[in-house]
Protein backbone atom coordinates (compact mmCIF):
# COMPACT_ATOMS: atom_id res chain seq x y z
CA UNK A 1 -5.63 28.39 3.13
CA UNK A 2 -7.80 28.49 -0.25
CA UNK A 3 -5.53 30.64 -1.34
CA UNK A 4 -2.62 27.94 -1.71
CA UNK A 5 -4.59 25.92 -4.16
CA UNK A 6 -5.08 28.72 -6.57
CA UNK A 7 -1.83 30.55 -6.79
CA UNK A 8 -0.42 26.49 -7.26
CA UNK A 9 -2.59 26.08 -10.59
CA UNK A 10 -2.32 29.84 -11.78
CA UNK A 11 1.91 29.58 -11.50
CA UNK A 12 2.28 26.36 -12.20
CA UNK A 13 -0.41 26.53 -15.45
CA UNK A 14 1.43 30.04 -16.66
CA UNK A 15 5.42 28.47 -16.36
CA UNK A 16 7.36 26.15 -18.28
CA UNK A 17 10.48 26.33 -16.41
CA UNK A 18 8.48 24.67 -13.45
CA UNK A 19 8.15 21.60 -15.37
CA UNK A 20 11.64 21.53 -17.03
CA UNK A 21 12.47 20.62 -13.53
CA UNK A 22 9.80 17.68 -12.87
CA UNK A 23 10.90 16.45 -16.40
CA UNK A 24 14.69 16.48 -14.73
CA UNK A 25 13.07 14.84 -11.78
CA UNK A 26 11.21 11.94 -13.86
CA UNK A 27 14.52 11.30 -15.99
CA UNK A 28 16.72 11.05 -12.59
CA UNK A 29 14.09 8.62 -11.25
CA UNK A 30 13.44 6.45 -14.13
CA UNK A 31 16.95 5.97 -14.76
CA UNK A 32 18.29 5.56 -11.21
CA UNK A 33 15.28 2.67 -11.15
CA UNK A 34 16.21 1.08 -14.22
CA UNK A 35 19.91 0.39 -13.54
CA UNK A 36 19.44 -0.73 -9.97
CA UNK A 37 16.32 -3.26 -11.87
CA UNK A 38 19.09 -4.66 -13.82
CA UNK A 39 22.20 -4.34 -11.48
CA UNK A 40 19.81 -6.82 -9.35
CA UNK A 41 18.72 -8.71 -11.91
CA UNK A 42 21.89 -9.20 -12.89
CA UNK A 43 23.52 -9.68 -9.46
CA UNK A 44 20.87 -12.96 -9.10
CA UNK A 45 21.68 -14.70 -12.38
CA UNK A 46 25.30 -14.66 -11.48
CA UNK A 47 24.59 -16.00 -8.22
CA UNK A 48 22.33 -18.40 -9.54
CA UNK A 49 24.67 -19.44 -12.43
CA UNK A 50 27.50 -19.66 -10.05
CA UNK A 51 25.69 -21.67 -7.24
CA UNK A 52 24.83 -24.40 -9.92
CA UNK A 53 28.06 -24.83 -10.56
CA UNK A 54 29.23 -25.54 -6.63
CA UNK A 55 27.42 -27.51 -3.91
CA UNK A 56 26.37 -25.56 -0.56
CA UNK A 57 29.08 -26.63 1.39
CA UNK A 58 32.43 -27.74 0.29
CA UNK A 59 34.87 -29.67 2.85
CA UNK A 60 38.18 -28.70 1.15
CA UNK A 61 41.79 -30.06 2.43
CA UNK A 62 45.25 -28.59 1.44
CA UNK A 63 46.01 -29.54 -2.26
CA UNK A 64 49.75 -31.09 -1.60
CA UNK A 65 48.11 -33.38 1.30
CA UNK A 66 44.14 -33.79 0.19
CA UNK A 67 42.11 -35.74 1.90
CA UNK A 68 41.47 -39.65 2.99
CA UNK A 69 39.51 -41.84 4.65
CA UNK A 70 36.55 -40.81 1.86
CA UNK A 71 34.08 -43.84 3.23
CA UNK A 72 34.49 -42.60 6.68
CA UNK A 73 34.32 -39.04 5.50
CA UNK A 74 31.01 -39.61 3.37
CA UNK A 75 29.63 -41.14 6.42
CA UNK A 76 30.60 -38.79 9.21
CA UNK A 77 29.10 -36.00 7.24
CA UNK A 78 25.86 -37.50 5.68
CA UNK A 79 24.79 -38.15 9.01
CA UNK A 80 24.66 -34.36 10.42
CA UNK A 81 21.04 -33.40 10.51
CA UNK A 82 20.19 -31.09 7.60
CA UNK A 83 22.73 -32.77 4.96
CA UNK A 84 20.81 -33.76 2.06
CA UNK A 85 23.49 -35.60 -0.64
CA UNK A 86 27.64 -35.71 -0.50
CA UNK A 87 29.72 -36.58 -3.42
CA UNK A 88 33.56 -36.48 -3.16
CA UNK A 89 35.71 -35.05 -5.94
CA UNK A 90 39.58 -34.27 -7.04
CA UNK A 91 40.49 -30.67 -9.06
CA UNK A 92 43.51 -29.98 -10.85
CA UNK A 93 44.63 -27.39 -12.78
CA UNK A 94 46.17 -28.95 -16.31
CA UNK A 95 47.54 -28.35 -19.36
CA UNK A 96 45.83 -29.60 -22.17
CA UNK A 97 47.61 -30.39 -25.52
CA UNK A 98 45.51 -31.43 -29.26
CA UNK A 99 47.22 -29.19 -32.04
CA UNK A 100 47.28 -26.09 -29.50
CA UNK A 101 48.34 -26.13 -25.74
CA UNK A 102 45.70 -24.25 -23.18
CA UNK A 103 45.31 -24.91 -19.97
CA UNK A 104 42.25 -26.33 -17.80
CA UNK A 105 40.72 -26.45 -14.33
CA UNK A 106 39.87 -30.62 -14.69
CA UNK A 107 37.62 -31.70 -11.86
CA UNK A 108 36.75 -35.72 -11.25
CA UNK A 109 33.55 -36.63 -10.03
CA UNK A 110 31.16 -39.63 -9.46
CA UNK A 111 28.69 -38.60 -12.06
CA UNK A 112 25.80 -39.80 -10.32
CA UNK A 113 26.53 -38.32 -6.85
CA UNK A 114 27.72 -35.24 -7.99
CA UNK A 115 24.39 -34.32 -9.61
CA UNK A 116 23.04 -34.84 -5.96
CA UNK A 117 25.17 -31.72 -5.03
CA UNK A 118 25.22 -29.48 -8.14
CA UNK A 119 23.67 -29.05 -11.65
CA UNK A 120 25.70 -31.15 -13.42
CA UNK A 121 22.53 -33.17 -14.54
CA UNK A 122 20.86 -29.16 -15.95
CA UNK A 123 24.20 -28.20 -17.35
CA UNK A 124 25.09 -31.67 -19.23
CA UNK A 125 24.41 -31.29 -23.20
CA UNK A 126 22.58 -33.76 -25.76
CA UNK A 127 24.22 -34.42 -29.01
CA UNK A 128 21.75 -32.49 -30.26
CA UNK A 129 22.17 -29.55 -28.35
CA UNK A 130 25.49 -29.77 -28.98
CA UNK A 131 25.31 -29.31 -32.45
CA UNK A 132 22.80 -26.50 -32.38
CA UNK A 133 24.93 -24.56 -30.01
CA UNK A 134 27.71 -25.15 -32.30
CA UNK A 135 25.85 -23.79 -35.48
CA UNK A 136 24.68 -20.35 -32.74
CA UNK A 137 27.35 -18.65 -30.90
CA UNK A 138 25.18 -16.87 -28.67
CA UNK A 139 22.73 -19.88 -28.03
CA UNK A 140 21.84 -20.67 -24.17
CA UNK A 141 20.04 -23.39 -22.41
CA UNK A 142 16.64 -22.05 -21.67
CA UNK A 143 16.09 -21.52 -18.12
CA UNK A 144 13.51 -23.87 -17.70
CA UNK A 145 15.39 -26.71 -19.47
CA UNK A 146 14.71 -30.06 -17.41
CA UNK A 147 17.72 -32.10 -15.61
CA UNK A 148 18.93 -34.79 -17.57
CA UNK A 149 18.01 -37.73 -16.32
CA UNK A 150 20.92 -39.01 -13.64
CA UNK A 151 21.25 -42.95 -15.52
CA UNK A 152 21.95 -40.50 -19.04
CA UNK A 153 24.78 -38.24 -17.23
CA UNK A 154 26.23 -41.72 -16.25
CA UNK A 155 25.85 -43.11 -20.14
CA UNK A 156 28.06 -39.84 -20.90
CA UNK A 157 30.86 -41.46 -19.17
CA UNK A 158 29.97 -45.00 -19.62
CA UNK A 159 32.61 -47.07 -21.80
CA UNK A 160 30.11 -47.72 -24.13
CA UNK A 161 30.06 -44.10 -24.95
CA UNK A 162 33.63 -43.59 -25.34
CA UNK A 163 33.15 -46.42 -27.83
CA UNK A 164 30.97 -44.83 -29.91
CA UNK A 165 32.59 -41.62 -30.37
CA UNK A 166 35.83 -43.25 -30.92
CA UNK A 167 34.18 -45.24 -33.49
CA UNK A 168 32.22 -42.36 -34.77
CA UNK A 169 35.52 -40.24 -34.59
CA UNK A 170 38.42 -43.05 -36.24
CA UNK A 171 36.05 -42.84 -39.54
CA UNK A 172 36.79 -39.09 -40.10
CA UNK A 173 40.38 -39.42 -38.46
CA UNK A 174 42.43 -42.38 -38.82
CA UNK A 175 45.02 -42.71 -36.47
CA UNK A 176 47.06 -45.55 -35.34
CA UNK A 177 47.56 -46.22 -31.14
CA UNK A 178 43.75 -46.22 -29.79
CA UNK A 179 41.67 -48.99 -29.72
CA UNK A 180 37.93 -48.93 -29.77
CA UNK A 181 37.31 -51.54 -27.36
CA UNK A 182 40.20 -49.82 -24.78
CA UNK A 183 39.55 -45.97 -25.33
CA UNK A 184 40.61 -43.42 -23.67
CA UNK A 185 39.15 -42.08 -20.21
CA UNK A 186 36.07 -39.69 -21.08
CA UNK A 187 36.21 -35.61 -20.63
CA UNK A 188 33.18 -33.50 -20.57
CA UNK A 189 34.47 -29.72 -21.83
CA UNK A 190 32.53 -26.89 -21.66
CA UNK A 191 30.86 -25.76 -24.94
CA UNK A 192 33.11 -22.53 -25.41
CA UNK A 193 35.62 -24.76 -25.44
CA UNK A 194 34.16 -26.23 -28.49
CA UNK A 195 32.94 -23.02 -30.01
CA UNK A 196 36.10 -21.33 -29.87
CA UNK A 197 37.54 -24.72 -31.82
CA UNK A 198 40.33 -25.49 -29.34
CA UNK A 199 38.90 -28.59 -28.49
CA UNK A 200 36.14 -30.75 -30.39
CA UNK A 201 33.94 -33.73 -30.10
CA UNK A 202 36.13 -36.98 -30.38
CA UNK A 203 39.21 -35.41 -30.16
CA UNK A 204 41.72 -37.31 -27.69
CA UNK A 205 43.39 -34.82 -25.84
CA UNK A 206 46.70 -35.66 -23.58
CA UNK A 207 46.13 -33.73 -20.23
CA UNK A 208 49.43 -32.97 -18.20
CA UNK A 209 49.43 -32.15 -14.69
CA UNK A 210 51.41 -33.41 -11.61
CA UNK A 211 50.61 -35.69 -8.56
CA UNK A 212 50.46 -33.55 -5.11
CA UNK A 213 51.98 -36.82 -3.77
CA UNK A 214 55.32 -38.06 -5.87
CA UNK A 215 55.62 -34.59 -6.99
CA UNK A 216 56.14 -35.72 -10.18
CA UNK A 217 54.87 -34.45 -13.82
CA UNK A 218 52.14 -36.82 -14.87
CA UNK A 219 49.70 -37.65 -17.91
CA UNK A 220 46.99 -39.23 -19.20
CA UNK A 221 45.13 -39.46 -22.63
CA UNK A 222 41.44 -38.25 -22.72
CA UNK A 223 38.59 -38.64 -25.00
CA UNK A 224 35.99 -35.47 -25.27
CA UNK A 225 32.79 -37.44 -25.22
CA UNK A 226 30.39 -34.80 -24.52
CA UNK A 227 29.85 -30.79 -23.31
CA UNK A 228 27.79 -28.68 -20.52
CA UNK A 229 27.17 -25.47 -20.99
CA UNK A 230 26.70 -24.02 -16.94
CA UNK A 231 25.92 -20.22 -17.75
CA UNK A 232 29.14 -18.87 -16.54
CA UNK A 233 31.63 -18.10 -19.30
CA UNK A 234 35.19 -18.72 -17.54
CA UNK A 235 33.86 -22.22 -16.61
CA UNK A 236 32.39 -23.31 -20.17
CA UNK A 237 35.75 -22.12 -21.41
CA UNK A 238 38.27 -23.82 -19.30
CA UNK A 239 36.20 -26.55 -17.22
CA UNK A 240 36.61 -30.09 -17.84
CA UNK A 241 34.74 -32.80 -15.78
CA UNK A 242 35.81 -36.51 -16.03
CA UNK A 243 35.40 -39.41 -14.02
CA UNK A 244 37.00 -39.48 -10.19
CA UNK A 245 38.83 -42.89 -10.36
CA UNK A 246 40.25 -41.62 -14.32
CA UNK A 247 41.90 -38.89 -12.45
CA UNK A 248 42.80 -39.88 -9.36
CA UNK A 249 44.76 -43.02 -11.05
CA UNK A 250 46.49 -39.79 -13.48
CA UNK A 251 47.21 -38.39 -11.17
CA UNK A 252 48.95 -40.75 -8.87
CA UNK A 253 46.93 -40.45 -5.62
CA UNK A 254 47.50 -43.63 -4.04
CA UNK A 255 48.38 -42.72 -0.04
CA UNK A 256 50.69 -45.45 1.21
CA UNK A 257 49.79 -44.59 4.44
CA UNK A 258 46.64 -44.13 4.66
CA UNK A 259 46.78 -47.24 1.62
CA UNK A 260 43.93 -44.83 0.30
CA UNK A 261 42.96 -42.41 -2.73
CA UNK A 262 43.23 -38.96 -2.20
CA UNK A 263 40.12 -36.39 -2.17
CA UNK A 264 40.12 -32.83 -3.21
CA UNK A 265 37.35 -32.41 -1.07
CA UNK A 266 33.53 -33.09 -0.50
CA UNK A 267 30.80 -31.74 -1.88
CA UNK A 268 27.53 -31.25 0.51
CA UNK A 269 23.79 -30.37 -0.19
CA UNK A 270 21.91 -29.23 2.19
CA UNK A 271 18.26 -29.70 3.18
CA UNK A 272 18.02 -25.61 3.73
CA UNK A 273 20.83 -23.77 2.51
CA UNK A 274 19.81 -20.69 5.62
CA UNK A 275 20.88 -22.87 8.40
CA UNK A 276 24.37 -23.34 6.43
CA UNK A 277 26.50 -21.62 9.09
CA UNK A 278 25.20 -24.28 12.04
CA UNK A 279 25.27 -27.53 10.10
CA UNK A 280 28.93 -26.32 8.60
CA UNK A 281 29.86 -26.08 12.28
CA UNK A 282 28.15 -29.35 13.02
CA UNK A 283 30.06 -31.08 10.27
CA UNK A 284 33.39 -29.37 11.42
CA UNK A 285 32.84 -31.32 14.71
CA UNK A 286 31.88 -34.53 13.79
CA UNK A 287 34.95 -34.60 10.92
CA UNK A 288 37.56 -33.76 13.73
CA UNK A 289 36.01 -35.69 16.17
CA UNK A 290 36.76 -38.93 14.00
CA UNK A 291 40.51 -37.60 13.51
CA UNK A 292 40.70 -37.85 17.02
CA UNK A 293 39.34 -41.45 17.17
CA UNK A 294 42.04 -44.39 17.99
CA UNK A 295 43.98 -45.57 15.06
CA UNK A 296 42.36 -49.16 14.94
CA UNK A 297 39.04 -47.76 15.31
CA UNK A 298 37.45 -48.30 11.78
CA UNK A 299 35.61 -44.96 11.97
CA UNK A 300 38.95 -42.96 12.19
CA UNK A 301 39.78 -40.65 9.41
CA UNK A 302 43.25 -39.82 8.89
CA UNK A 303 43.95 -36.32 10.62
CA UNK A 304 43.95 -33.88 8.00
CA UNK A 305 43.15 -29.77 8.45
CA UNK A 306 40.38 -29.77 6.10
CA UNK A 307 39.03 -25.65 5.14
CA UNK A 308 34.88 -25.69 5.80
CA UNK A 309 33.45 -23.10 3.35
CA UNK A 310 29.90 -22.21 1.85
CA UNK A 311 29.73 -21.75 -2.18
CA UNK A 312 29.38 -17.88 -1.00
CA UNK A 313 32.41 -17.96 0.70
CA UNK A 314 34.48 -19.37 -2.15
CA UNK A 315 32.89 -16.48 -4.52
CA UNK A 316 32.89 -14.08 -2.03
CA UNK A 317 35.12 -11.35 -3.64
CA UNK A 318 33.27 -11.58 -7.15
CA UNK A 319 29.89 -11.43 -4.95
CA UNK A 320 31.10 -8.26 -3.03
CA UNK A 321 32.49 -7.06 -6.53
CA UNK A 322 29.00 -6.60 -8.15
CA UNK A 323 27.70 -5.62 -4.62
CA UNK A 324 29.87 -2.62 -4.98
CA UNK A 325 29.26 -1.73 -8.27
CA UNK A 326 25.57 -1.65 -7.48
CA UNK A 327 26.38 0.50 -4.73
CA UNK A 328 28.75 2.87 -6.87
CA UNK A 329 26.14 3.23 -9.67
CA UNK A 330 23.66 4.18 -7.72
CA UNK A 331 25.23 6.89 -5.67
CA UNK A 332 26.11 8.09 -9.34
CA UNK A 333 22.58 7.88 -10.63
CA UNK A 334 21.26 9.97 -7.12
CA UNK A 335 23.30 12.75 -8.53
CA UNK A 336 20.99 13.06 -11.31
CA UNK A 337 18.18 13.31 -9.07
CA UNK A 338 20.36 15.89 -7.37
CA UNK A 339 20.53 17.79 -10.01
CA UNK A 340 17.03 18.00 -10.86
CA UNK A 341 15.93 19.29 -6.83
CA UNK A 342 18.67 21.76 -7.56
CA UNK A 343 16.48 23.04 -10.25
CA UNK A 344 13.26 22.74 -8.11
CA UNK A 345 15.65 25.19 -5.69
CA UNK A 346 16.88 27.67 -7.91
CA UNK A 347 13.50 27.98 -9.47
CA UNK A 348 11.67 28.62 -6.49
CA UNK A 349 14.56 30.95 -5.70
CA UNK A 350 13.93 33.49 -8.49
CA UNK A 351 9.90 33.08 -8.39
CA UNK A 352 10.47 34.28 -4.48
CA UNK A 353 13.08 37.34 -6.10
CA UNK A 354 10.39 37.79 -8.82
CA UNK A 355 7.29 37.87 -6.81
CA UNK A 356 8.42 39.75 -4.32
CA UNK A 357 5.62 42.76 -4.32
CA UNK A 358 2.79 39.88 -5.02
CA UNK A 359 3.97 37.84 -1.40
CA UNK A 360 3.94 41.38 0.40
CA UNK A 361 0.48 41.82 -1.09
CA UNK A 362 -0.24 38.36 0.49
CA UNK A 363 1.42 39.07 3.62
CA UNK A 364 -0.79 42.61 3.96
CA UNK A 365 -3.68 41.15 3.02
CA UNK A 366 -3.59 38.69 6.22
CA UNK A 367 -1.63 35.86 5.16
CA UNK A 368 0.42 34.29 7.61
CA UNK A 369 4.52 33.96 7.85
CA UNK A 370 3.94 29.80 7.67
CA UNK A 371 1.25 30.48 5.39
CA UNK A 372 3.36 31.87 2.21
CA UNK A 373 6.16 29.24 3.43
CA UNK A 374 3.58 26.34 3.23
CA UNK A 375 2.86 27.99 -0.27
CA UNK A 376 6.16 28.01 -1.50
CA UNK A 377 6.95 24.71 -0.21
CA UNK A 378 3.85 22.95 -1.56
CA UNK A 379 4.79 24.18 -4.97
CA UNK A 380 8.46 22.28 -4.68
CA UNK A 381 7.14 19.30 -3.49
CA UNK A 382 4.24 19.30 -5.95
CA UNK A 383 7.03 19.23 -9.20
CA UNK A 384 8.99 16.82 -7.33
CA UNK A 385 6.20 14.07 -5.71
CA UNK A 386 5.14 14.85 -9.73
CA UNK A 387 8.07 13.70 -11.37
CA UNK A 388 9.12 11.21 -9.03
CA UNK A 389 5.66 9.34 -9.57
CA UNK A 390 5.98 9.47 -13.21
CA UNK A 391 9.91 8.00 -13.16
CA UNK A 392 8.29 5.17 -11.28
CA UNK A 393 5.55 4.64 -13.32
CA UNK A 394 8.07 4.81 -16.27
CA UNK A 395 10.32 3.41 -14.81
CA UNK A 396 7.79 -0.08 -14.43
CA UNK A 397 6.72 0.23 -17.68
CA UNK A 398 9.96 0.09 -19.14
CA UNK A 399 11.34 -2.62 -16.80
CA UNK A 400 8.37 -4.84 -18.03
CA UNK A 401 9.11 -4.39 -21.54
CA UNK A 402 13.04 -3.81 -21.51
CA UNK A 403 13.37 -6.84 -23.61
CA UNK A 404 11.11 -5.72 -26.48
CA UNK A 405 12.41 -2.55 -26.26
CA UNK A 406 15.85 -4.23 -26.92
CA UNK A 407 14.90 -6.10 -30.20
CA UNK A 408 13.22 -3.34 -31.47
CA UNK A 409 16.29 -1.61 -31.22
CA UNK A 410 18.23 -4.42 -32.66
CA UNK A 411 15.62 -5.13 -35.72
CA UNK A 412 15.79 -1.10 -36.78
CA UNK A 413 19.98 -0.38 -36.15
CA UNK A 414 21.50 -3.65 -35.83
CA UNK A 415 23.54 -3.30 -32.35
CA UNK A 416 22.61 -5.19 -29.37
CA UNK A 417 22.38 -2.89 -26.17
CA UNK A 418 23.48 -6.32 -24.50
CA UNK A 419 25.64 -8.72 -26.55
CA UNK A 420 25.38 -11.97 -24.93
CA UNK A 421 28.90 -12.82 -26.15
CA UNK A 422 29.92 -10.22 -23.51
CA UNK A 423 27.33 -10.71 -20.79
CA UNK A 424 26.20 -14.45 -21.40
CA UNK A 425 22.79 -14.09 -20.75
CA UNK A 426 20.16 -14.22 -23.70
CA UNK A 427 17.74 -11.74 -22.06
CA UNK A 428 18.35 -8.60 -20.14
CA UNK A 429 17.62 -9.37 -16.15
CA UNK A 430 15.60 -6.82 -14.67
CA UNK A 431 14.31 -7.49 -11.02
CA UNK A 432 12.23 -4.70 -9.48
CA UNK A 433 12.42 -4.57 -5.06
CA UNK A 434 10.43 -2.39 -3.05
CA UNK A 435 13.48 -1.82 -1.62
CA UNK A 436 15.02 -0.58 -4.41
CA UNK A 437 11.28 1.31 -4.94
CA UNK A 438 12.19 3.07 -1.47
CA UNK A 439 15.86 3.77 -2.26
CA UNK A 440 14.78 5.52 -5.41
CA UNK A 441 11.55 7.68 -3.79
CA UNK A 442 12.99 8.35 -0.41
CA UNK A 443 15.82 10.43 -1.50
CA UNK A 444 13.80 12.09 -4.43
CA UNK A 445 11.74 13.38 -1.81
CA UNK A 446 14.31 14.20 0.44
CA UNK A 447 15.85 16.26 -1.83
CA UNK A 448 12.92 18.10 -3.50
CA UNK A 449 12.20 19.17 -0.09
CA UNK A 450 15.82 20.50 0.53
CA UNK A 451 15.36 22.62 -2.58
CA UNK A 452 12.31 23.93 -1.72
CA UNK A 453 12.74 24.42 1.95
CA UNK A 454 15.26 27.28 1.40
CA UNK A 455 13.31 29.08 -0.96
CA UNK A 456 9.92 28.65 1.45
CA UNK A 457 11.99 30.26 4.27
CA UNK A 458 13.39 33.06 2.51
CA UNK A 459 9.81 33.87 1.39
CA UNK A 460 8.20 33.65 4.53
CA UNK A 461 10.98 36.00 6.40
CA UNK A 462 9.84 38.92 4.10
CA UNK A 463 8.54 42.32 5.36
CA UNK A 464 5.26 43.01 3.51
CA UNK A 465 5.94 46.97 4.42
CA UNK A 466 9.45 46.47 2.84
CA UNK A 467 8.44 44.56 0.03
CA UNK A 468 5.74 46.88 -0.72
CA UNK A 469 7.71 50.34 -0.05
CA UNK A 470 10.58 48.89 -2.47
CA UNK A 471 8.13 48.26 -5.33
């Protein structure tokens, strides 16, 4: 079997067309690698961005009837094992009017029990960040930005506050109808709201929506006292947070027969967000078993069909969406790969044709039928374990530097590979899996030895008498 080893170095040291096809190999692999790097990368800042925006669990009832009973309902669920925080909350979708009409999803919360549930408290700007953000279009919170400290997200929508800015506000802008000591109820916007100059600091904007209960149009005059900025573009563009009690008076959600306001829904943390399904089922039971309760029972909560969903199953399709395009890519980027082991295949094809005599020498000279197809075979997988090992390697090397690679790019020609006006993200996110290692190497190899198989057999079925008689 020395014989393998030698005729390997002398063909392979003698050929370029050989190692066209382990350069076709190394492309396929480095750039199947680097998209599914940054598909995943990608795939986990969304998720991230749009988990910080929802709370684990969300108890949601039917918008025209809501829910009531919110002590008993904060209480029934807070005490399932594994709940960590609840807040309650009312969303709307409104039309907002100040010089130009647009419309909003408007969602009233207890500031200080909704940052038990979400990351209102990350997301919630400074002045001063407000300003900078306003002066760069494409500036983003850094990751590792701390929380703001819960007592200053309540300050945001203290009446002190709104004081201020109407103050600040009435010395640039006249106007006749507000009062500083009465303003208006406070509205934190998201900052592309402000960028894009629909909406900006101080500005009193009339919101117009209608109550679920009378049925009726209904409105209310805000003040924009502040901005969050949560990652996700839709939501910095048309989310709106003010207080609960501002809203739910707006919006006219007295229940005369419960003789209580009406929720939206609850928001729930949990403890660990992998035992989700059980305590969701666990909270589903103790909810309905208090609907069930007697009507003078003080524990009762007004029978209501409430929906019970995780903050994946209210993304779900967007979550699936990238899922798929993952998938789609990289069944795209394998025929690359494809490609290159047809290469390996129809090169080992015409050194077989050409070396026909030189394998009946072999053959004659006591080499054995497996013996030229191990040859043959060793040579395919050779190019291929070749430039599948180098796509990894520079593959890594990019992913680690992808970044740098991207300014460089922008410093010497000006366009940005990834504009973060389109993508929202500052940096290009690059995870690298072993699974996505394995998805890459396993079918490299798979199909280098498919294109080399065929080849190997042909060789080894080869009659050294009629090879030798033909030359």
């Amino acid at each position: 079997m020395k014989y393998h080893d030698y005729l390997t170095r002398r063909y392979l040291s003698r050929r370029w067309a050989p190692w066209a096809a382990t350069v076709a190999v190394t492309l396929g692999v480095f750039s199947l690698l680097t998209v599914l790097a940054v598909m995943e990368g990608f795939k986990i800042e969304m998720r991230e961005r749009i988990r910080g925006t929802l709370s684990h669990l969300v108890v949601e009832a039917d918008p025209f009837r809501g829910l009531v009973g919110e002590d008993q309902l904060l209480e029934a669920i807070s005490a399932v094992p594994g709940v960590k925080a609840v807040a309650p909350h009312v969303t709307t979708l409104a039309l907002y009017k100040v010089g130009v009409m647009d419309h909003c999803v408007l969602r009233g919360v207890d500031p200080a029990a909704e940052c038990g549930v979400s990351e209102l408290a990350r997301f919630v700007l400074s002045d001063d960040e407000i300003n900078l953000m306003l002066q760069d279009r494409f500036m983003l919170l850094p990751a590792d930005r701390d929380p703001m400290p819960i007592e200053q997200v309540e300050q945001v929508f203290s009446l002190e506050r709104r004081r201020d800015v109407l103050r600040w506000r009435l010395q640039e802008d006249p106007g006749s109808g507000f009062s500083v000591e009465a303003p208006p109820q406070p509205i934190i916007v998201g900052i592309e709201a402000l960028r894009s100059r629909k909406l900006n600091m101080g500005d009193v904007v009339q919101i117009s929506s209608y109550s679920p209960i009378t049925l009726e149009p209904c409105s209310g005059n805000f003040l924009v006292v502040g901005a969050f900025q949560s990652g996700v573009y839709e939501q910095d563009l048309r989310w709106a947070y003010t207080h609960i009690r501002s809203l739910q008076d707006t919006l006219e959600l007295w229940d005369d027969d419960a003789e209580d306001m009406r929720l939206s829904g609850i928001s729930v943390k949990l403890d660990d967000y992998s035992e989700a399904e059980t305590i969701k089922g666990e909270i589903r039971r103790q909810v309905e078993e208090r609907m069930f309760l007697d009507a003078d029972d003080p524990n009762r909560i007004p029978l209501r069909s409430p929906s019970y969903e995780t903050w994946e199953d209210k993304r779900a399709n967007l979550i699936k969406a990238v899922e798929i395009e993952k998938r789609i890519i990289s069944v795209l980027m394998l025929l690359i790969v494809a490609f290159a082991a047809g290469m390996i295949f129809l090169i080992l094809m015409l050194l077989v044709i050409e070396k026909e005599r030189d394998l009946g020498v072999l053959r004659a000279l006591g080499a054995t039928r497996s013996g030229v197809v191990s040859l043959v075979l060793r040579q395919g997988m050779l190019l291929c374990t070749i430039g599948a090992a180098l796509g990894l390697l520079g593959g890594w090397i990019f992913l680690e530097n992808i970044n740098a690679f991207h300014d460089f790019v922008f410093r010497m020609t000006g366009l940005r590979l990834f504009p973060p006006n389109v993508y929202y993200l500052e940096r290009i996110p690059a995870v690298l899996r072993w699974q996505d290692i394995l998805l890459v190497s396993l079918p490299t190899l798979i199909f280098g030895f498919f294109g080399s198989i065929l080849p190997a057999i042909r060789a080894g079925r080869h009659d050294p008498i009629k090879a030798l008689h033909h030359e």
